[in-house]
Protein backbone atom coordinates (compact mmCIF):
# COMPACT_ATOMS: atom_id res chain seq x y z
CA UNK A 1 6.52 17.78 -9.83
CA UNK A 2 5.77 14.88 -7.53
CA UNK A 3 3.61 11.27 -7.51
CA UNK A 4 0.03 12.32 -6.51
CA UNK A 5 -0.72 8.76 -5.36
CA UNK A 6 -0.50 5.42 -5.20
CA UNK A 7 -2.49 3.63 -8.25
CA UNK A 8 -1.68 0.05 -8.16
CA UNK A 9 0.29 -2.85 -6.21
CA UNK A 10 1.78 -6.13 -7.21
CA UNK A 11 2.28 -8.92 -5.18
CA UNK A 12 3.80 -12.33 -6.19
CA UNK A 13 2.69 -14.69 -4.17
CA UNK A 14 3.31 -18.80 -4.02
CA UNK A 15 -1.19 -19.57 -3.93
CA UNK A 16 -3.19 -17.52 -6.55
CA UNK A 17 -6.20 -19.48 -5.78
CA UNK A 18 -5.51 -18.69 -1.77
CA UNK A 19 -4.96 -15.10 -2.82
CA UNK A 20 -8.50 -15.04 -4.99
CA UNK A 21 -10.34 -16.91 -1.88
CA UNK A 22 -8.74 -14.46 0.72
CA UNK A 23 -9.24 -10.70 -1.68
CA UNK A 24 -12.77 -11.80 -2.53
CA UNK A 25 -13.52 -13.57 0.73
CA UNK A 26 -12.31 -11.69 3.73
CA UNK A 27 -10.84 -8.25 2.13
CA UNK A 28 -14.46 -7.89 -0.37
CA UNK A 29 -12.24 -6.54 -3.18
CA UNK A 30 -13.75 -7.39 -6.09
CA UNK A 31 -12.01 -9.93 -8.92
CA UNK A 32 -11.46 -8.24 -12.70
CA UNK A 33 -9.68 -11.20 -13.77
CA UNK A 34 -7.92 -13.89 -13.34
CA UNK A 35 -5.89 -17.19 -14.71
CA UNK A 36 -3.22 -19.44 -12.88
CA UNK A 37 -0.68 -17.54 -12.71
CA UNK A 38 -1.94 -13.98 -12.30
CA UNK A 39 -5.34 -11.96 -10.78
CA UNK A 40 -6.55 -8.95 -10.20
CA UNK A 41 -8.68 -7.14 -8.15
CA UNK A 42 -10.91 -3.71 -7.90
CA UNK A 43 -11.56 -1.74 -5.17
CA UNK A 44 -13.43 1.05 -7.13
CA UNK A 45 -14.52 2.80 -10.51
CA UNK A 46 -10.53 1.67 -12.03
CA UNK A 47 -10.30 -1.24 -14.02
CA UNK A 48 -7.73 -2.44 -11.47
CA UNK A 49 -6.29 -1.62 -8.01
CA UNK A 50 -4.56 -5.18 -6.49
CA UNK A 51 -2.90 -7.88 -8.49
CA UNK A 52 -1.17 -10.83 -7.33
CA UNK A 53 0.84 -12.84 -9.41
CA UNK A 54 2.70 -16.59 -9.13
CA UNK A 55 5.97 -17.12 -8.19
CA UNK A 56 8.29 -18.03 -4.95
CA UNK A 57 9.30 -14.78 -3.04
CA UNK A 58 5.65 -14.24 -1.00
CA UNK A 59 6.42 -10.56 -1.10
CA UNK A 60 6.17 -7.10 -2.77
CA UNK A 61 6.94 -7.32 -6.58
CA UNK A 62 5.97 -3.41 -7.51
CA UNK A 63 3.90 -0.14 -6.64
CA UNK A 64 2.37 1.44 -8.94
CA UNK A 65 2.15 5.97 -8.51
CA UNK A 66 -0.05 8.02 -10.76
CA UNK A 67 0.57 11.38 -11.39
CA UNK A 68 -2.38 13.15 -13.71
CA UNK A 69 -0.75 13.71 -17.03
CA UNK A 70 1.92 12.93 -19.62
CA UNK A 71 3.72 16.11 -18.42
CA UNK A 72 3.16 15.34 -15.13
CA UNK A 73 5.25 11.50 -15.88
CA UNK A 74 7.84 13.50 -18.00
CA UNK A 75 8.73 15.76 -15.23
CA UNK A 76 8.95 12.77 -12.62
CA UNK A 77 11.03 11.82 -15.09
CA UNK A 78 13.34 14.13 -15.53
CA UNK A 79 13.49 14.34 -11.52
CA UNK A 80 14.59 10.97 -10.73
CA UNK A 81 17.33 10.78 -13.79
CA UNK A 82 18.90 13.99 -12.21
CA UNK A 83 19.35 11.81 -9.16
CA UNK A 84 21.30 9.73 -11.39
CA UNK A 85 18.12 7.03 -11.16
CA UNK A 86 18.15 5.03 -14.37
CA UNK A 87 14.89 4.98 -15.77
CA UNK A 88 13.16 2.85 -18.47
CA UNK A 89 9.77 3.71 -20.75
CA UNK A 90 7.87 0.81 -20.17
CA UNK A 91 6.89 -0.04 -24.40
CA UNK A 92 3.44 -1.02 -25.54
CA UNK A 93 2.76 -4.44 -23.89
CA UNK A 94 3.40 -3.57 -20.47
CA UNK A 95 0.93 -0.31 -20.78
CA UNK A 96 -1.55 -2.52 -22.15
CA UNK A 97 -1.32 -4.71 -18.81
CA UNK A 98 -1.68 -2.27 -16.92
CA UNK A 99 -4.15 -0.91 -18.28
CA UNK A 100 -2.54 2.60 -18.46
CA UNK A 101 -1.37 5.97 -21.30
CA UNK A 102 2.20 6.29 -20.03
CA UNK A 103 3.89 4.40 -17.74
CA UNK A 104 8.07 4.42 -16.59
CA UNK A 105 9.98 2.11 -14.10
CA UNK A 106 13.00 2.03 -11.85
CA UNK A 107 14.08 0.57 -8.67
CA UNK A 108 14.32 2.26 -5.65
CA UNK A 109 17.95 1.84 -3.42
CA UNK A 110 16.91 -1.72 -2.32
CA UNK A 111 16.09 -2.67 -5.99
CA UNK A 112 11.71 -2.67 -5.63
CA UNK A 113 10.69 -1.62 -8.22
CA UNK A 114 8.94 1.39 -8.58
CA UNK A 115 6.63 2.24 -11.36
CA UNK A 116 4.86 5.74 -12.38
CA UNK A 117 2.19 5.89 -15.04
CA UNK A 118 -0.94 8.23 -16.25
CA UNK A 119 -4.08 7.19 -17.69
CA UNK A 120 -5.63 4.31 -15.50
CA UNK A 121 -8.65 2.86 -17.00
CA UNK A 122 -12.32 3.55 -15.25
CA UNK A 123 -15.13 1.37 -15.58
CA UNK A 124 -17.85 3.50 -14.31
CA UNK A 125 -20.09 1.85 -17.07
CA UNK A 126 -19.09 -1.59 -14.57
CA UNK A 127 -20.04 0.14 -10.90
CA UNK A 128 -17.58 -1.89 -8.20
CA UNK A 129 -19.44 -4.70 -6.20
CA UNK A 130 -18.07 -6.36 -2.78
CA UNK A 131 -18.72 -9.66 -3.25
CA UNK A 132 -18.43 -9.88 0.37
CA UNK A 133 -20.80 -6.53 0.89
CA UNK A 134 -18.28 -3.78 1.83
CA UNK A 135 -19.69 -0.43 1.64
CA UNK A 136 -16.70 0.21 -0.20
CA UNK A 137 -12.63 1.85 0.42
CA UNK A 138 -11.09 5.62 0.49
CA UNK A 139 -9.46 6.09 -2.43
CA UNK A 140 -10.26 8.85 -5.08
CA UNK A 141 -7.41 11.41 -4.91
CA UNK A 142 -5.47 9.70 -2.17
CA UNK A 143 -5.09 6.82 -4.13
CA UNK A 144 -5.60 3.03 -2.96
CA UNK A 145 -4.30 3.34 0.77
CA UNK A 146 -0.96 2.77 1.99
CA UNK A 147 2.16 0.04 2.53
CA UNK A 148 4.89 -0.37 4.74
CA UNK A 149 8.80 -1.61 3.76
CA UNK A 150 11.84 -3.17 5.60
CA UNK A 151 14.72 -1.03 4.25
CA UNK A 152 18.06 -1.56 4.91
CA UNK A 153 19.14 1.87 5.50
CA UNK A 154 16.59 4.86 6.59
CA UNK A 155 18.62 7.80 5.37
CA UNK A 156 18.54 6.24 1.77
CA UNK A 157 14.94 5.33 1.69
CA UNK A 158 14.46 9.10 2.67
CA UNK A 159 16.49 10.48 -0.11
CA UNK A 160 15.32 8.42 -2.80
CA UNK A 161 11.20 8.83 -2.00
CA UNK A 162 11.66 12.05 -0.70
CA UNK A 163 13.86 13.29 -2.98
CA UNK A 164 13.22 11.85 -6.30
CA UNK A 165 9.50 11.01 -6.08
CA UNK A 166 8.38 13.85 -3.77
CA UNK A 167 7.27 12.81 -0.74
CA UNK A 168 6.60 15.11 2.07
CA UNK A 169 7.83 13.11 5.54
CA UNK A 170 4.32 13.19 8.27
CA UNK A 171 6.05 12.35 11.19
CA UNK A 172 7.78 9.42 12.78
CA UNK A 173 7.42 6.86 15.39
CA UNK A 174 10.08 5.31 17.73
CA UNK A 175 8.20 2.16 18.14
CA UNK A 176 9.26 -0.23 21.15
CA UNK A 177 8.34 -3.56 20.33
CA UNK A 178 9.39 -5.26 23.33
CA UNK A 179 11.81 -4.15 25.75
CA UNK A 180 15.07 -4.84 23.80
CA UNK A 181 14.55 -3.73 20.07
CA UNK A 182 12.97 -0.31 19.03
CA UNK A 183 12.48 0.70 15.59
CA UNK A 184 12.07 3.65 13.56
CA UNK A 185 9.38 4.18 11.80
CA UNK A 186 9.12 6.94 8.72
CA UNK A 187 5.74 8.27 7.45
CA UNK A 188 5.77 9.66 4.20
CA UNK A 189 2.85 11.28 2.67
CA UNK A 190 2.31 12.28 -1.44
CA UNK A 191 -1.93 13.88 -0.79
CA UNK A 192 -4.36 14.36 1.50
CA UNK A 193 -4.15 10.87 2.73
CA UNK A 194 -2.02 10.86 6.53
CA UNK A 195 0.72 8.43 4.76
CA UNK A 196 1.10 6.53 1.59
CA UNK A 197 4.55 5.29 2.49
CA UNK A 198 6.40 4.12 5.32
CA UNK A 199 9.32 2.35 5.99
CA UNK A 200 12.22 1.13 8.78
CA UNK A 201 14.64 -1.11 9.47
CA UNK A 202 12.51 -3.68 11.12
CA UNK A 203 12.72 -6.69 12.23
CA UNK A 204 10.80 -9.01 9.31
CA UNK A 205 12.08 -11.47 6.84
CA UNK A 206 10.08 -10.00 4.09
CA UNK A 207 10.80 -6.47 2.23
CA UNK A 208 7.15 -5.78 2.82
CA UNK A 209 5.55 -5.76 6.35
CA UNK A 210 2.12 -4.77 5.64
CA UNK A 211 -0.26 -2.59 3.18
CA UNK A 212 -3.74 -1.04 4.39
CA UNK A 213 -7.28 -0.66 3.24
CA UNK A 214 -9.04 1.97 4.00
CA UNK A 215 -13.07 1.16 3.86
CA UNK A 216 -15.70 3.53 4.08
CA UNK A 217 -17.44 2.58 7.42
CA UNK A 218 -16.58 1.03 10.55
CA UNK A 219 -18.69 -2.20 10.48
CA UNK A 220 -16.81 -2.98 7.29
CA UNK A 221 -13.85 -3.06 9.58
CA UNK A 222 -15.68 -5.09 12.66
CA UNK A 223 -17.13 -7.37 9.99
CA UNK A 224 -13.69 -8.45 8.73
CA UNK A 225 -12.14 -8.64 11.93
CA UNK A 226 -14.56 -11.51 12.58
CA UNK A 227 -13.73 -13.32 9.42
CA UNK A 228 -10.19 -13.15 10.30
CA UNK A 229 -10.59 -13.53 13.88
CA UNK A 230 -13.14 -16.67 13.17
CA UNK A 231 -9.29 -18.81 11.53
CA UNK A 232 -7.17 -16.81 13.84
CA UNK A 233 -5.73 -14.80 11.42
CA UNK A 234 -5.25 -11.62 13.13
CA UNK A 235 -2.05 -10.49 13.64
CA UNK A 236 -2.26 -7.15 15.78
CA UNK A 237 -5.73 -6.97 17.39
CA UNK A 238 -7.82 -3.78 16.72
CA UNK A 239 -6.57 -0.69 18.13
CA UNK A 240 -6.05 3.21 16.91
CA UNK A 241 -2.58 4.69 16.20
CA UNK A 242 -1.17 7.70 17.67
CA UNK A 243 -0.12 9.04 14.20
CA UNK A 244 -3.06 9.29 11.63
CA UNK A 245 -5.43 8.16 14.03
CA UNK A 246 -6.94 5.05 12.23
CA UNK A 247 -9.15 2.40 14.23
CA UNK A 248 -7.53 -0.48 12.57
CA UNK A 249 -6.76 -4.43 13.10
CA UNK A 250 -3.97 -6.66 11.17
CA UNK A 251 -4.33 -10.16 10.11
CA UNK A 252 -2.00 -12.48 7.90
CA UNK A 253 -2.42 -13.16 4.07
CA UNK A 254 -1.94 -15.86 2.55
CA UNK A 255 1.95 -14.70 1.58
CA UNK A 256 2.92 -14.38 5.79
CA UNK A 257 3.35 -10.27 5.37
CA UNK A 258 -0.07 -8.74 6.89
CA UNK A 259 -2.96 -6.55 5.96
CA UNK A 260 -4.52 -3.62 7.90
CA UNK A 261 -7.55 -2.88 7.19
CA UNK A 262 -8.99 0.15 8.70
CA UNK A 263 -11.02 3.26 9.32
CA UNK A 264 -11.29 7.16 9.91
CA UNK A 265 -7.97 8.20 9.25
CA UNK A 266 -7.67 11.97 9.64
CA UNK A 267 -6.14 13.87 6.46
CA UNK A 268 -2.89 15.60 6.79
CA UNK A 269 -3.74 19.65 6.74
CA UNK A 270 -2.41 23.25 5.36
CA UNK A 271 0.23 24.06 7.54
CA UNK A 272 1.29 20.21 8.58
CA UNK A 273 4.26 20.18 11.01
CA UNK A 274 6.26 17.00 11.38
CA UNK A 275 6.36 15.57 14.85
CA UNK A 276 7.61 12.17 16.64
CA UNK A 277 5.71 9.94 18.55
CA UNK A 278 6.87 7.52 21.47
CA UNK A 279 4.29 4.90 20.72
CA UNK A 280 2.38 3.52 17.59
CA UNK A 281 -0.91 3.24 18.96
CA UNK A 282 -3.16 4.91 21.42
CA UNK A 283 -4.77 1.93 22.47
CA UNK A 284 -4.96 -1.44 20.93
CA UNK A 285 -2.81 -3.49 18.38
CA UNK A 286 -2.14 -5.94 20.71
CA UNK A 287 0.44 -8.68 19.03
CA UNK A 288 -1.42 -12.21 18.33
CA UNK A 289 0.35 -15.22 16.76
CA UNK A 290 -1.66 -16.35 13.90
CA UNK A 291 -2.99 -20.33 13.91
């Protein structure tokens, strides 16, 4: 038994108030709550999908994977403890907070932690509302899109999300980023969705180098790229990638780690074969240095 998706992500972040302004502002998630130290934010019919909360590190604090039952969290369970992964039943007050039936933690090699829950809360009674007028993001059964990690060592990374979670590995990119360093890139995926997990040994300060929206239609896309592009903001110009074929742009948050936001990603297939690729993108992604 594996992780069927990706549910939830944390950030902590130094601005909450920057965060609020940029989610609600130039991503159109919508806010489900919020105070000085913490907010969240939906993206759908679930009660939650994007939190940030204060603090000094700018960078990932925790992912969040569903699977669709309490026996469906027990046997993720019992897979990463025979991997020798300590594990811990998150009590009462942290389900509560997140909003969740069942919920368990650990920390991957690196030491992110990693949580795994069932029972998300809907609010269908509460339909989701762009404040900034997205048509709205892919998520359903491939869960809330995808994110991207610096890792120290590759062959770890592999073991553990492979390995313990149950990741199935999409392909991977040797990505030249100028013409002395080269990276690998490793593209993991858990559904239908192309990936929900990547990761390298790349060259960024932060553990987290990017996660992704996925909206619904392509002006959603154009229309952010001009609200980012409008404070020169954008990071990696738009552009499609060789891999999972998104038409996609990157711009900074307020944390310095970036966001893609994209659109019409094609689903990985029966019979899915893992190749390499010698470049990330078709055409496009051109590097800009944000104002």
């Amino acid at each position: 038994m594996s992780i069927q998706r990706l549910g939830y992500m944390g950030f902590e972040v130094a601005d909450v108030p920057a965060w609020r302004s940029f989610m609600t502002g130039k991503l159109g998630a919508m806010e489900s709550s919020s105070s000085e130290t913490e907010a969240k934010f939906r993206l759908d019919s679930r009660a939650w999908r994007l939190s940030v909360s204060k603090g000094h590190t700018d960078d990932y604090l925790f992912a969040g994977y569903e699977v669709d039952s309490e026996k469906g969290l027990q046997a993720v369970k019992e897979s990463l403890e025979a991997r020798g992964v300590a594990v811990k039943v998150e009590g009462p007050e942290l389900t509560a907070k997140r909003g969740v039936l069942g919920l368990i933690s650990c920390a991957d090699p690196f030491g992110n932690r990693v949580e795994v829950y069932y029972g998300g809360t809907e609010l269908f009674e509460q339909p989701f509302a762009s404040p900034a007028g997205v048509s709205g993001f892919q998520t359903g059964d491939q869960g809330i899109g995808h994110y991207v990690l610096n890792v120290e060592d590759v062959d770890a990374a592999l073991a553990f999300y492979t390995g313990a979670l149950g990741f199935q590995l999409a392909d991977i990119i040797d990505w030249k980023i100028n013409e002395d360093l080269k990276v690998t890139v490793y593209f993991l995926y858990c559904n239908g969705r192309h990936h929900t997990f990547a990761f390298g040994k790349l060259p960024v300060p932060k553990k987290l180098h990017h996660f992704m929206l996925q909206a619904k239609e392509m002006d959603d896309v154009g229309l952010a790229y001009d609200k980012f592009d409008a404070d020169r903001s954008i990071v990696m110009t738009l552009g499609r990638h060789t891999n999972d074929h998104m038409v996609s742009f990157y711009g900074a948050t307020p944390s310095g780690f970036a966001v893609e936001y994209g659109w019409g990603a094609r689903d990985v297939s029966a019979g899915w074969s893992v190749v390499r690729y010698d470049r990330i993108s078709i055409w496009g992604h051109k590097f800009q240095a944000p104002a």
